[in-house]
PDB file of N, CA and C in Angstrom:
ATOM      1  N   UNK A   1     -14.678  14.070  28.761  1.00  0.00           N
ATOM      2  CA  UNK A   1     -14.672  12.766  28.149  1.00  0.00           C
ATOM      3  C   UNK A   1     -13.335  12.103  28.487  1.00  0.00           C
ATOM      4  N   UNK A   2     -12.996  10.799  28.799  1.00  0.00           N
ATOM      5  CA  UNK A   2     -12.249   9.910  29.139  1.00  0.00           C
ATOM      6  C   UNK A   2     -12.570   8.728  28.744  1.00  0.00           C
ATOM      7  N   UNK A   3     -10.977   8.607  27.909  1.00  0.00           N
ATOM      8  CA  UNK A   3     -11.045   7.398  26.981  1.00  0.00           C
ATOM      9  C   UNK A   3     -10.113   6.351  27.678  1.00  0.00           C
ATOM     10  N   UNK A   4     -10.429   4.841  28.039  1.00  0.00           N
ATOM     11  CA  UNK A   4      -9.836   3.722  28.793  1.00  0.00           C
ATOM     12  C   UNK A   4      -9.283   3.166  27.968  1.00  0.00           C
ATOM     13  N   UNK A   5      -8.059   3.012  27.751  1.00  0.00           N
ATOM     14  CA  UNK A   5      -7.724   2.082  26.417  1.00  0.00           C
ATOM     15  C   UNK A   5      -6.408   0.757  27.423  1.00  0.00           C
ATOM     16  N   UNK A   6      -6.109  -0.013  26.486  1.00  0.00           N
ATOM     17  CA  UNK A   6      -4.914  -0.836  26.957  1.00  0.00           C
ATOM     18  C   UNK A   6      -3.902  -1.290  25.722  1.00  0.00           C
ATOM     19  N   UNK A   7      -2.806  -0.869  26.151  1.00  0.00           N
ATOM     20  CA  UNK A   7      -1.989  -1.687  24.625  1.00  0.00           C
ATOM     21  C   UNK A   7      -2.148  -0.975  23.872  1.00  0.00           C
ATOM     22  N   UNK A   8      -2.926   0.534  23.513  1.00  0.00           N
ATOM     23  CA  UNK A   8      -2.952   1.529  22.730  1.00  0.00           C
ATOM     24  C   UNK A   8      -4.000   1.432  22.015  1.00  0.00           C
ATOM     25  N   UNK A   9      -5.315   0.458  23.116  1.00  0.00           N
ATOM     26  CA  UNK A   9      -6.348   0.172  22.444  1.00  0.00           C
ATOM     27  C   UNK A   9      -7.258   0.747  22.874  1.00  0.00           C
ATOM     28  N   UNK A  10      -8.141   1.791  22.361  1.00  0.00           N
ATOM     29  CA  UNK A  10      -9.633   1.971  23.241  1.00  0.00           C
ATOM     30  C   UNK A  10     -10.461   0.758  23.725  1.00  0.00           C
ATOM     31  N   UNK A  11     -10.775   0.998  24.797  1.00  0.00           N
ATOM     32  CA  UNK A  11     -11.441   0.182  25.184  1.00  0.00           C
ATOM     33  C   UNK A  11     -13.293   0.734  25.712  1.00  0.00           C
ATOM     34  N   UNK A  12     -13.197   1.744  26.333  1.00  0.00           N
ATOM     35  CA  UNK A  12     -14.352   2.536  26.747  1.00  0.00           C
ATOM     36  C   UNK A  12     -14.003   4.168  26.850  1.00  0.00           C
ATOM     37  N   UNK A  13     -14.906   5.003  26.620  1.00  0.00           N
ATOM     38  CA  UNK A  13     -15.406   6.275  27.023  1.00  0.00           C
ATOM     39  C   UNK A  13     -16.344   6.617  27.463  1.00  0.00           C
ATOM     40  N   UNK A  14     -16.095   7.196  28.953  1.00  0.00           N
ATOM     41  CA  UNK A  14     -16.543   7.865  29.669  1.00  0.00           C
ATOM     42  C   UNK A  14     -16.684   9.398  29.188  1.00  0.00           C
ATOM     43  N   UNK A  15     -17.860   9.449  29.708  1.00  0.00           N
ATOM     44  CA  UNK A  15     -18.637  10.781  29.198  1.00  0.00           C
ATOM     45  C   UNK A  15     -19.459  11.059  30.294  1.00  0.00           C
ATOM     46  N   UNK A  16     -19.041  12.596  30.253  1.00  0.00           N
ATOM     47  CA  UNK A  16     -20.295  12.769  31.638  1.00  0.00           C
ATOM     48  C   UNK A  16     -21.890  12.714  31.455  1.00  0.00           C
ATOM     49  N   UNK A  17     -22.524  12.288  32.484  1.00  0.00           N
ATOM     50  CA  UNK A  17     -23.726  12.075  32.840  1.00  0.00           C
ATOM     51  C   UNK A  17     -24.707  12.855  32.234  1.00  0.00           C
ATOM     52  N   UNK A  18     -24.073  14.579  32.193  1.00  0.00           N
ATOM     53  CA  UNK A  18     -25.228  15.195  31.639  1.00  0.00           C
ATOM     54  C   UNK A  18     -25.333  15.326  29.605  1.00  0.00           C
ATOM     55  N   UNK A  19     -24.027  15.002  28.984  1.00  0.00           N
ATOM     56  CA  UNK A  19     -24.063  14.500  27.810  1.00  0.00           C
ATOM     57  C   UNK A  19     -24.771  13.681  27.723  1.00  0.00           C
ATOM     58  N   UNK A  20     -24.505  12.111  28.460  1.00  0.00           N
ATOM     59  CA  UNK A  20     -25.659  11.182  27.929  1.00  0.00           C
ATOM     60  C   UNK A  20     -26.702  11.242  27.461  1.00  0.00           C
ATOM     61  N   UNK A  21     -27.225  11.904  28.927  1.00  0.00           N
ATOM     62  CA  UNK A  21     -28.399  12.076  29.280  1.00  0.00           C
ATOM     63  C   UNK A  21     -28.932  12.932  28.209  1.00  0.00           C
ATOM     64  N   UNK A  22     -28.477  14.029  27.646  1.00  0.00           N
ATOM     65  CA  UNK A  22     -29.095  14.818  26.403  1.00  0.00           C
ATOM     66  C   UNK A  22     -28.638  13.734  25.466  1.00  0.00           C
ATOM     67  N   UNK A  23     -27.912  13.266  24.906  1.00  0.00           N
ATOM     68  CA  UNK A  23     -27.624  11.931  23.595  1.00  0.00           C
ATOM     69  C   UNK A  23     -28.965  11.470  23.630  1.00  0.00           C
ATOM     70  N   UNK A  24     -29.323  10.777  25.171  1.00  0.00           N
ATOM     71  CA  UNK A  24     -30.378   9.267  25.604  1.00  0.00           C
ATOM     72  C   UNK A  24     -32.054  10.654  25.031  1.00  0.00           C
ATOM     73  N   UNK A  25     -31.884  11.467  25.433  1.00  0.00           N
ATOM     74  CA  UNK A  25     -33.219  12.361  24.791  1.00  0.00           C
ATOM     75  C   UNK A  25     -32.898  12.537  23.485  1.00  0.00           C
ATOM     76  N   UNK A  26     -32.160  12.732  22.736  1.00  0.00           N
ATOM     77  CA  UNK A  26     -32.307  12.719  21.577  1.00  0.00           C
ATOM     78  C   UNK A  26     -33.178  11.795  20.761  1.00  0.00           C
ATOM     79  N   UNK A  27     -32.097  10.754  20.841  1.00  0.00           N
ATOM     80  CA  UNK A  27     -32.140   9.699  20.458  1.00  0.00           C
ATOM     81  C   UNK A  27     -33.576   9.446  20.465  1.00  0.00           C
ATOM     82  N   UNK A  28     -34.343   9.394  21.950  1.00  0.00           N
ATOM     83  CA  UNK A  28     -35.739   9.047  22.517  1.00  0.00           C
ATOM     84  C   UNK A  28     -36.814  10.066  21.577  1.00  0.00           C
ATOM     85  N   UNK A  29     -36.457  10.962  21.250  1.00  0.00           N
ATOM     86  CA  UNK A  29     -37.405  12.195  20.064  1.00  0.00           C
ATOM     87  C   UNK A  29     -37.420  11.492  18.841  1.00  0.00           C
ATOM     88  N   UNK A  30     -36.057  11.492  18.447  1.00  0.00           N
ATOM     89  CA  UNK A  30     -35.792  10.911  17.422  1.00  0.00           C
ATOM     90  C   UNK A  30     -37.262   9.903  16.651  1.00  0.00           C
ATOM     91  N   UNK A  31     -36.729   8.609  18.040  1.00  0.00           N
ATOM     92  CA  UNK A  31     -37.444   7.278  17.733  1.00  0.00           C
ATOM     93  C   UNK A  31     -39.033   7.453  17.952  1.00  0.00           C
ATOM     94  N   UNK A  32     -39.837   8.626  18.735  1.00  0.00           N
ATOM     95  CA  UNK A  32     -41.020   9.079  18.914  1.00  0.00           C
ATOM     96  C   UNK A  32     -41.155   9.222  17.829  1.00  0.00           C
ATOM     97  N   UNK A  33     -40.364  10.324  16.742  1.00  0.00           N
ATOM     98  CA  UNK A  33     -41.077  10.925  15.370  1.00  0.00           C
ATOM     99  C   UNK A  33     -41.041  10.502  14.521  1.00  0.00           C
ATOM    100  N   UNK A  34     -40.114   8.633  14.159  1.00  0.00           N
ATOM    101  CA  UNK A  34     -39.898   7.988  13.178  1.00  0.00           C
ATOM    102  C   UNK A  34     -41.645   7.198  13.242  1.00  0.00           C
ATOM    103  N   UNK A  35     -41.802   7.011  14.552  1.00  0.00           N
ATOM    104  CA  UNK A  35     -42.915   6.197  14.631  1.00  0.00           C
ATOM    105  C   UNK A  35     -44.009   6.987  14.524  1.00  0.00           C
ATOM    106  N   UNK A  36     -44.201   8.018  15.271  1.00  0.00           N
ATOM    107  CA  UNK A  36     -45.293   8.539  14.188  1.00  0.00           C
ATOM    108  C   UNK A  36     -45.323   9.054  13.234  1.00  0.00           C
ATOM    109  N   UNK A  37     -44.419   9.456  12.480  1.00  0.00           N
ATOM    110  CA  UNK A  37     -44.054   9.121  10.809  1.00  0.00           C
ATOM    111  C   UNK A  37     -44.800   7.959  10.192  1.00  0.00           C
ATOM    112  N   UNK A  38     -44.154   6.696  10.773  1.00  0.00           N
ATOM    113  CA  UNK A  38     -44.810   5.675  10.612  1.00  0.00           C
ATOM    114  C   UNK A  38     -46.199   5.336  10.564  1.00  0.00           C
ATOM    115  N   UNK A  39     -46.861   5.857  11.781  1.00  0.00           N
ATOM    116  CA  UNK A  39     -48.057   5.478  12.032  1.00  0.00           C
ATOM    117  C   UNK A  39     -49.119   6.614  10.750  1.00  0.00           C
ATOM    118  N   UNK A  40     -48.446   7.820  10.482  1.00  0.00           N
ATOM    119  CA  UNK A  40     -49.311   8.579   9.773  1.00  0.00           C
ATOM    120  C   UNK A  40     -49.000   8.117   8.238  1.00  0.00           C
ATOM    121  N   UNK A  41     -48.275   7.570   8.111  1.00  0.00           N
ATOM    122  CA  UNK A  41     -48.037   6.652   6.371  1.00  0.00           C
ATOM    123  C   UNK A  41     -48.819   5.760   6.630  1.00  0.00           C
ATOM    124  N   UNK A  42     -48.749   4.888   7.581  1.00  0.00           N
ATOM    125  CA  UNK A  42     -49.885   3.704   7.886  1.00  0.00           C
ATOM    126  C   UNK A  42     -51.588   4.388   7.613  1.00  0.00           C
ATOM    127  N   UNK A  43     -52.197   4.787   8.347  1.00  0.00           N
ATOM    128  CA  UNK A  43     -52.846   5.951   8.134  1.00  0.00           C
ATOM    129  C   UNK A  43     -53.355   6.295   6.741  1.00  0.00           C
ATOM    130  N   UNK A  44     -52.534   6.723   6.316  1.00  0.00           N
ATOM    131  CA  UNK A  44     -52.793   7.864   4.732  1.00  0.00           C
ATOM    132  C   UNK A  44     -52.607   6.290   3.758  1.00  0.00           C
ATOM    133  N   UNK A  45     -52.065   5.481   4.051  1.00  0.00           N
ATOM    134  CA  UNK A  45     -52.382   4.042   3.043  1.00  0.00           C
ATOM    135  C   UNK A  45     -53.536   3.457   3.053  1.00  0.00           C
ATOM    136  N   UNK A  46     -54.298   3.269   4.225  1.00  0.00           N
ATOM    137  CA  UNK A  46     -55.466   2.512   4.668  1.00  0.00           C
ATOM    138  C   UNK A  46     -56.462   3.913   4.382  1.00  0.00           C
ATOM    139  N   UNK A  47     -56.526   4.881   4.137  1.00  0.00           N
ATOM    140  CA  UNK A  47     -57.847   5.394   4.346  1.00  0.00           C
ATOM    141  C   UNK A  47     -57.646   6.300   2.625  1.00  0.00           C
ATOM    142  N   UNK A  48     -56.732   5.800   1.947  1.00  0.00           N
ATOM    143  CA  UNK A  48     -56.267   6.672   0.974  1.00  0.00           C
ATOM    144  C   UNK A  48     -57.533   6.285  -0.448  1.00  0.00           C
ATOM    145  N   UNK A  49     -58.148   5.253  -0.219  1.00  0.00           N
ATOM    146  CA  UNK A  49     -59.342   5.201  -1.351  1.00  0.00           C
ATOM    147  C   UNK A  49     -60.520   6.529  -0.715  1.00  0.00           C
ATOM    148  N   UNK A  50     -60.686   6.447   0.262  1.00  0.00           N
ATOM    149  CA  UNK A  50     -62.057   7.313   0.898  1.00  0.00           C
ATOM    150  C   UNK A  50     -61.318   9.198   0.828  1.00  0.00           C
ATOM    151  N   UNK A  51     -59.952   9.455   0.695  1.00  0.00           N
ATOM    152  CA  UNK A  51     -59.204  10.558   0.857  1.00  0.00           C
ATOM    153  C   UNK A  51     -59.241  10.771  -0.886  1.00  0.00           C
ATOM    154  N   UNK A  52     -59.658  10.100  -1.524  1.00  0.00           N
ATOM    155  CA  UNK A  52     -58.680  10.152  -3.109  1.00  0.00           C
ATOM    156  C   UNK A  52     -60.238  11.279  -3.469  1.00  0.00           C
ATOM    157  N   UNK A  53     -59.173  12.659  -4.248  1.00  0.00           N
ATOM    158  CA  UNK A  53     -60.132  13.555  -4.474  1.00  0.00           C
ATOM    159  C   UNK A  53     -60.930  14.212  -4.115  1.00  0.00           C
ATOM    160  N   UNK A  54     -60.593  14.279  -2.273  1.00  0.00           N
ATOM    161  CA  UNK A  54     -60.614  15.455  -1.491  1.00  0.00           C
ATOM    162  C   UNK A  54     -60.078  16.715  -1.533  1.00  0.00           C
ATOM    163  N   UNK A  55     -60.240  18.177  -1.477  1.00  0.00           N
ATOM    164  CA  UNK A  55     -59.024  18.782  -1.201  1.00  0.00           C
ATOM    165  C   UNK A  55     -59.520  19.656  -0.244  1.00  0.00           C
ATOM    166  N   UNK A  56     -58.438  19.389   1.199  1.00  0.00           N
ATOM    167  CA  UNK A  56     -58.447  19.788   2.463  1.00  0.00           C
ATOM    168  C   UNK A  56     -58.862  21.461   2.485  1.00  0.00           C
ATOM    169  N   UNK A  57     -58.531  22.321   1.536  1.00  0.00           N
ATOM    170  CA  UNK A  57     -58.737  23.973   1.450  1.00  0.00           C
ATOM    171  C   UNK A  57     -59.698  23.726   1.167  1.00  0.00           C
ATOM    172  N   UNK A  58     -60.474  23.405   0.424  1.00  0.00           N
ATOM    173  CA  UNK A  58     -61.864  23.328   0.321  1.00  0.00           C
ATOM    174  C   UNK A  58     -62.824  22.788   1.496  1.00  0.00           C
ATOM    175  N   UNK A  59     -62.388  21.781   2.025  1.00  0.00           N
ATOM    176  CA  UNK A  59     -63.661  21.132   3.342  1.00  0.00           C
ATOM    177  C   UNK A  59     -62.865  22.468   4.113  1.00  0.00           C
ATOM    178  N   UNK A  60     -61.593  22.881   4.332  1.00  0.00           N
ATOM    179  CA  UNK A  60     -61.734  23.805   5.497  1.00  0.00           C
ATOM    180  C   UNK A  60     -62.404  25.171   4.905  1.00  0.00           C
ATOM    181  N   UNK A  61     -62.414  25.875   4.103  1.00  0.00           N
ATOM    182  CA  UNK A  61     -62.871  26.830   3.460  1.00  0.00           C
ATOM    183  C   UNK A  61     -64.713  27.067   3.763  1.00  0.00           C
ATOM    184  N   UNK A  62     -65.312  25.513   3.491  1.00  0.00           N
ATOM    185  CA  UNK A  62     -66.898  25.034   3.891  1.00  0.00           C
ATOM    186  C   UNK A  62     -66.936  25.446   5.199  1.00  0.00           C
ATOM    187  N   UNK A  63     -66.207  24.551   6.425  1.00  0.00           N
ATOM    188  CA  UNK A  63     -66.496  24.440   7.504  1.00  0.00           C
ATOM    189  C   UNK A  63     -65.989  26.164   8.309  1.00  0.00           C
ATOM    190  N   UNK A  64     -65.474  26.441   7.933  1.00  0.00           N
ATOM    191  CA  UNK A  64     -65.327  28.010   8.204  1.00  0.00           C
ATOM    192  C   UNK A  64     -66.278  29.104   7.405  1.00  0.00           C
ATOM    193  N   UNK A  65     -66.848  29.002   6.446  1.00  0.00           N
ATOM    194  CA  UNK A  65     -68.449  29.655   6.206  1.00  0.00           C
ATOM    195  C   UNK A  65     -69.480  28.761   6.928  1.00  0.00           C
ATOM    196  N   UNK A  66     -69.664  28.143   7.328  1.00  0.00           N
ATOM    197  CA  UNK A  66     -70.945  27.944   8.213  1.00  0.00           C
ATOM    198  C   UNK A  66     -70.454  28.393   9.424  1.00  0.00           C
ATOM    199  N   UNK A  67     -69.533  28.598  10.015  1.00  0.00           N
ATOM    200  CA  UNK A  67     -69.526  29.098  11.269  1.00  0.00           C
ATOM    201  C   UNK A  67     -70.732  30.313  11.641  1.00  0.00           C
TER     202      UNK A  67
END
């Protein structure tokens, strides 16, 4: 890392390429799992009258005796 400063001021840091580059993937996961976060709250709001008083161990419990 290399810091550019003037007058005792930072101005930029340089960082090597392959840091970024893992930062720039982070970051990119990150913003993938906020949104489908998002999209599955979206989801569970809109379908949450037809879901109300389901319980998932039970339909899977059914669908695994008829097998």
């Amino acid at each position: 890392m290399r810091i550019i400063s003037r007058a005792n001021k930072p101005l930029a840091v340089i960082i090597p390429y392959e840091d970024y580059q893992e930062q720039k993937e982070e970051r990119e996961k990150e913003r993938r799992l906020r949104l489908a976060a998002s999209k599955i709250d979206k989801w569970r709001k809109k379908h949450a009258q037809q879901l109300k008083g389901l319980n998932s161990v039970e339909i899977i419990r059914k669908m695994r005796a008829e097998r």
